[in-house]
N, C-alpha and C. Protein backbone atom coordinates (compact mmCIF):
# COMPACT_ATOMS: atom_id res chain seq x y z
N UNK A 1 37.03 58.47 34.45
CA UNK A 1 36.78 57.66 33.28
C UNK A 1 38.12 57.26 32.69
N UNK A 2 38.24 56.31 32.40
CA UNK A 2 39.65 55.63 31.67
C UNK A 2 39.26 55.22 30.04
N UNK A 3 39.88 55.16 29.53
CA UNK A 3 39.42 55.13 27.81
C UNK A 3 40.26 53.93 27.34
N UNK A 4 39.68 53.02 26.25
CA UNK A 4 40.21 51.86 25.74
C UNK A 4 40.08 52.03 24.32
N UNK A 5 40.95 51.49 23.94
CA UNK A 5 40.90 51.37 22.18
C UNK A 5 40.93 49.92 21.67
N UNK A 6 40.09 49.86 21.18
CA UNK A 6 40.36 48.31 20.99
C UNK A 6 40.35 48.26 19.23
N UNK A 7 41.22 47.53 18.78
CA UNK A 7 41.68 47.09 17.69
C UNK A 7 42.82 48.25 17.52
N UNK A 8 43.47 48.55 18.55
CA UNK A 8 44.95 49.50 18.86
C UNK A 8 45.86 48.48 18.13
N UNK A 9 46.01 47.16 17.69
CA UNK A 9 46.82 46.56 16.85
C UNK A 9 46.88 46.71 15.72
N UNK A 10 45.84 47.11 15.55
CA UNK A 10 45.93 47.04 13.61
C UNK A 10 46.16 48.63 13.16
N UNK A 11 46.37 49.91 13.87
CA UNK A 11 47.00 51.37 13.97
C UNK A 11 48.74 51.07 13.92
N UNK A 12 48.71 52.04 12.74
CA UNK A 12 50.30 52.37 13.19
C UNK A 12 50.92 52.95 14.55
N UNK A 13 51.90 53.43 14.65
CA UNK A 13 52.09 54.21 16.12
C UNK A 13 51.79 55.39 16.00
N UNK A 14 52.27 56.13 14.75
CA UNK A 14 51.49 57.58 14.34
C UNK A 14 49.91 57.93 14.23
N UNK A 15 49.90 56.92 13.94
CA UNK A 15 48.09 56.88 13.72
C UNK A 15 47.46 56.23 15.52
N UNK A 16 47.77 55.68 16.00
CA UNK A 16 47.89 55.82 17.42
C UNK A 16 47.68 56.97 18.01
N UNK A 17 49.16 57.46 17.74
CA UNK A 17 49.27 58.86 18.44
C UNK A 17 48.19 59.61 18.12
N UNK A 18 47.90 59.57 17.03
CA UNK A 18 47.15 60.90 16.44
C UNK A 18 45.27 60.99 16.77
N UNK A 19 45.05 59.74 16.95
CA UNK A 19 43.64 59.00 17.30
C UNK A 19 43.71 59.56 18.75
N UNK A 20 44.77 59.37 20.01
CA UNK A 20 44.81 59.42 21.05
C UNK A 20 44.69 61.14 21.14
N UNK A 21 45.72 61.87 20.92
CA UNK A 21 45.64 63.23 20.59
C UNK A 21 43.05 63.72 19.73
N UNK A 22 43.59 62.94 18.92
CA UNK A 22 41.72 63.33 18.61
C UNK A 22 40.52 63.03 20.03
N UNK A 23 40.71 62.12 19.84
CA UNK A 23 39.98 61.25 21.07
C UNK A 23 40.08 62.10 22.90
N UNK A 24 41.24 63.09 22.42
CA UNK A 24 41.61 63.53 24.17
C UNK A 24 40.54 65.31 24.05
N UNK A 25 40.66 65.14 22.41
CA UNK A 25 40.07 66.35 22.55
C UNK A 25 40.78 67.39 21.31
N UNK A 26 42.17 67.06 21.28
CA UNK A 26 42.83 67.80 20.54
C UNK A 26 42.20 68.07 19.32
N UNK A 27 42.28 69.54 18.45
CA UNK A 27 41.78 69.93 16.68
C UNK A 27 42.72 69.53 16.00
N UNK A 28 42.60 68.83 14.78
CA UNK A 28 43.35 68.72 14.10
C UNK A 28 44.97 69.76 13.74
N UNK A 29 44.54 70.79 14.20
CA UNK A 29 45.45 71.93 14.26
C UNK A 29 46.63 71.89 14.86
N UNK A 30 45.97 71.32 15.96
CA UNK A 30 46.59 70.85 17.61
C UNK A 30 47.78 69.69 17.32
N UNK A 31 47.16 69.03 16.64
CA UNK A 31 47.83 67.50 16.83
C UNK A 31 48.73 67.61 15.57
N UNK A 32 48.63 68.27 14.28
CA UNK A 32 49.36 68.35 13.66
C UNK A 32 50.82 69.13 13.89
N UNK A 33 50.11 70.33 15.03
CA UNK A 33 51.34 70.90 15.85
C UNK A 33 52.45 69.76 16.79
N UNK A 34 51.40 69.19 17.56
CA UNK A 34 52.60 67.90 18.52
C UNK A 34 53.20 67.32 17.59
N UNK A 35 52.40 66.61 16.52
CA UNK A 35 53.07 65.43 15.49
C UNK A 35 54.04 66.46 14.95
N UNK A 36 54.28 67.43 14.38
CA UNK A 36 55.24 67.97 13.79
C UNK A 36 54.93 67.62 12.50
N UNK A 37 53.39 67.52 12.00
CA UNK A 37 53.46 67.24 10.68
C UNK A 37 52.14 68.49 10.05
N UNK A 38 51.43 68.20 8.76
CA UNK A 38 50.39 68.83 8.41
C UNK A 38 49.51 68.41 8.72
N UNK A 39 48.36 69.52 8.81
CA UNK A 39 46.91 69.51 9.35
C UNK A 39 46.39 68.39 8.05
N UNK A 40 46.58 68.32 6.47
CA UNK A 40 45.96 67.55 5.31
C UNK A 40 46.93 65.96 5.92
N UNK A 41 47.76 65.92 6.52
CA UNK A 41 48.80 64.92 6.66
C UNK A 41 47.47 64.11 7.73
N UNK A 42 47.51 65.08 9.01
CA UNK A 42 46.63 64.57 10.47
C UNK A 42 45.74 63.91 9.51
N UNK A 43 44.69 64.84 9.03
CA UNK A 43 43.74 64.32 8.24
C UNK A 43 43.38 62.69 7.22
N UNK A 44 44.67 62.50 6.80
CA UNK A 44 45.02 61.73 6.29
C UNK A 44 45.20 60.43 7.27
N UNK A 45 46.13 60.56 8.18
CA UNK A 45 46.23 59.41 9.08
C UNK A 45 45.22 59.09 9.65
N UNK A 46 44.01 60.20 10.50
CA UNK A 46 42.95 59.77 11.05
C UNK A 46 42.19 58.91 10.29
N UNK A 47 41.48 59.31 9.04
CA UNK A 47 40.71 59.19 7.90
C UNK A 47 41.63 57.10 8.03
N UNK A 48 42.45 57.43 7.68
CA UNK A 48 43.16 55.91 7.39
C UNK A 48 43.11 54.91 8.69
N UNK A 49 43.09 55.77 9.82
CA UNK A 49 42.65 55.05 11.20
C UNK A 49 41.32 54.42 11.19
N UNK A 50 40.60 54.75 10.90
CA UNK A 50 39.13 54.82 10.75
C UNK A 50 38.64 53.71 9.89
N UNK A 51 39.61 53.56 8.88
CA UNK A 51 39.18 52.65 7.87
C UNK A 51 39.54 51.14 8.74
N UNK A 52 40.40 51.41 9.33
CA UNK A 52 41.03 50.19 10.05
C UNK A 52 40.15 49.49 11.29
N UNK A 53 39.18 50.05 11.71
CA UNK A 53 37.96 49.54 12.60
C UNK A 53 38.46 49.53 13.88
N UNK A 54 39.41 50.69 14.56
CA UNK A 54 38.79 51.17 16.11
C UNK A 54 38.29 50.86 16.40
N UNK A 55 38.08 50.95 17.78
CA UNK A 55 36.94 51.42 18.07
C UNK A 55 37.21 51.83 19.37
N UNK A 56 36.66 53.58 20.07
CA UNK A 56 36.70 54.08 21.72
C UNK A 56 35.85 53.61 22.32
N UNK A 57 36.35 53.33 23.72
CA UNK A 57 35.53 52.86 24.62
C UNK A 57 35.85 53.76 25.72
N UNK A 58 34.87 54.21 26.27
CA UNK A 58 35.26 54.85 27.94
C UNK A 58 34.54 54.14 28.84
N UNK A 59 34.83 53.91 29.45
CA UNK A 59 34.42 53.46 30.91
C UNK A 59 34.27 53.87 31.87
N UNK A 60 33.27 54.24 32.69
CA UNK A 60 33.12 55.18 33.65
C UNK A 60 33.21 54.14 35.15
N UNK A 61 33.37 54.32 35.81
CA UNK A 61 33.02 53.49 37.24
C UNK A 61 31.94 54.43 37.97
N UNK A 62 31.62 53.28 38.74
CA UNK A 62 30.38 53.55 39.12
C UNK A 62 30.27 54.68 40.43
N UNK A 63 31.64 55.41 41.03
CA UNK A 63 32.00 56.05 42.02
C UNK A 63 32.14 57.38 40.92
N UNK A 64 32.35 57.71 39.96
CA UNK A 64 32.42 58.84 39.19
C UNK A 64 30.63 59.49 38.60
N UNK A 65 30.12 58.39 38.98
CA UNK A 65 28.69 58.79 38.45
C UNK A 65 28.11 59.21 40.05
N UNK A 66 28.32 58.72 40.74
CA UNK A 66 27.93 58.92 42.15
C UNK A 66 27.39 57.97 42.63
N UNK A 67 27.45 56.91 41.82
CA UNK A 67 26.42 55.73 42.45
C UNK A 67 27.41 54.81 43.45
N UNK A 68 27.65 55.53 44.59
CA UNK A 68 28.48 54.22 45.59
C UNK A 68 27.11 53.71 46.56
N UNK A 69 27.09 52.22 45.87
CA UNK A 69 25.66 51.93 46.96
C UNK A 69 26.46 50.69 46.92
N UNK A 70 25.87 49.87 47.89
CA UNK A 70 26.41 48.36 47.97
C UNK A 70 25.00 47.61 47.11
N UNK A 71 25.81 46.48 46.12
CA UNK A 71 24.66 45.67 45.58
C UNK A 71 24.40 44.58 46.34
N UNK A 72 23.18 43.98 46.16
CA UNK A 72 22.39 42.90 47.04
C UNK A 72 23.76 41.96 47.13
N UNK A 73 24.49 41.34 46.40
CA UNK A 73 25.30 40.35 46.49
C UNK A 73 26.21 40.81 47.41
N UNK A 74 26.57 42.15 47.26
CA UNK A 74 27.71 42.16 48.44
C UNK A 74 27.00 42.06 49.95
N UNK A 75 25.73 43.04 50.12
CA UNK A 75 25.40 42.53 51.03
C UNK A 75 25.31 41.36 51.57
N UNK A 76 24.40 40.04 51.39
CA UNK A 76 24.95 38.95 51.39
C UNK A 76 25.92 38.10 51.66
N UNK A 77 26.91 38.46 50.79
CA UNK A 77 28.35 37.88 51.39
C UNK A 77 29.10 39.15 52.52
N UNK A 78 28.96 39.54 52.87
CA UNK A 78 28.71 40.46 54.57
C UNK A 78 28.52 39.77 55.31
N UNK A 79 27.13 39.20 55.31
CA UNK A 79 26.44 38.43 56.20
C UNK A 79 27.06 36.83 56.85
């Protein structure tokens, strides 16, 4: 799965970081540790990310779900 952020323009780079760090999984605990800042600080930037209209997207392909089948069209152009 690969992950997209879309409206990543309108985030600072800290608030970036810190969304990317949330989004991977990291606790606020966590990420306030990498950032080198406070857990009320993290809090703060996410909260302010949020207001700004993100939004995650993951994307799965269709070989990670297990579905490798050929669709009618490819068949077709085979032929």
């Amino acid at each position: 799965m690969h992950w997209e952020i879309r409206g990543l323009e309108k985030l600072s780079f800290r608030e970036r970081q810190a969304v990317m760090l949330k989004e991977s999984g990291r606790s606020s605990e966590d990420i306030a540790k990498v950032l080198g800042i406070s857990g009320s600080s993290v809090s703060t930037m996410l909260a302010r990310a949020k207001t700004k209209g993100y939004q995650i997207i993951g994307i799965i392909q269709d070989h990670e779900l297990g579905l490798n089948y050929p669709l009618e069209d490819d068949e077709e152009n085979e032929k």
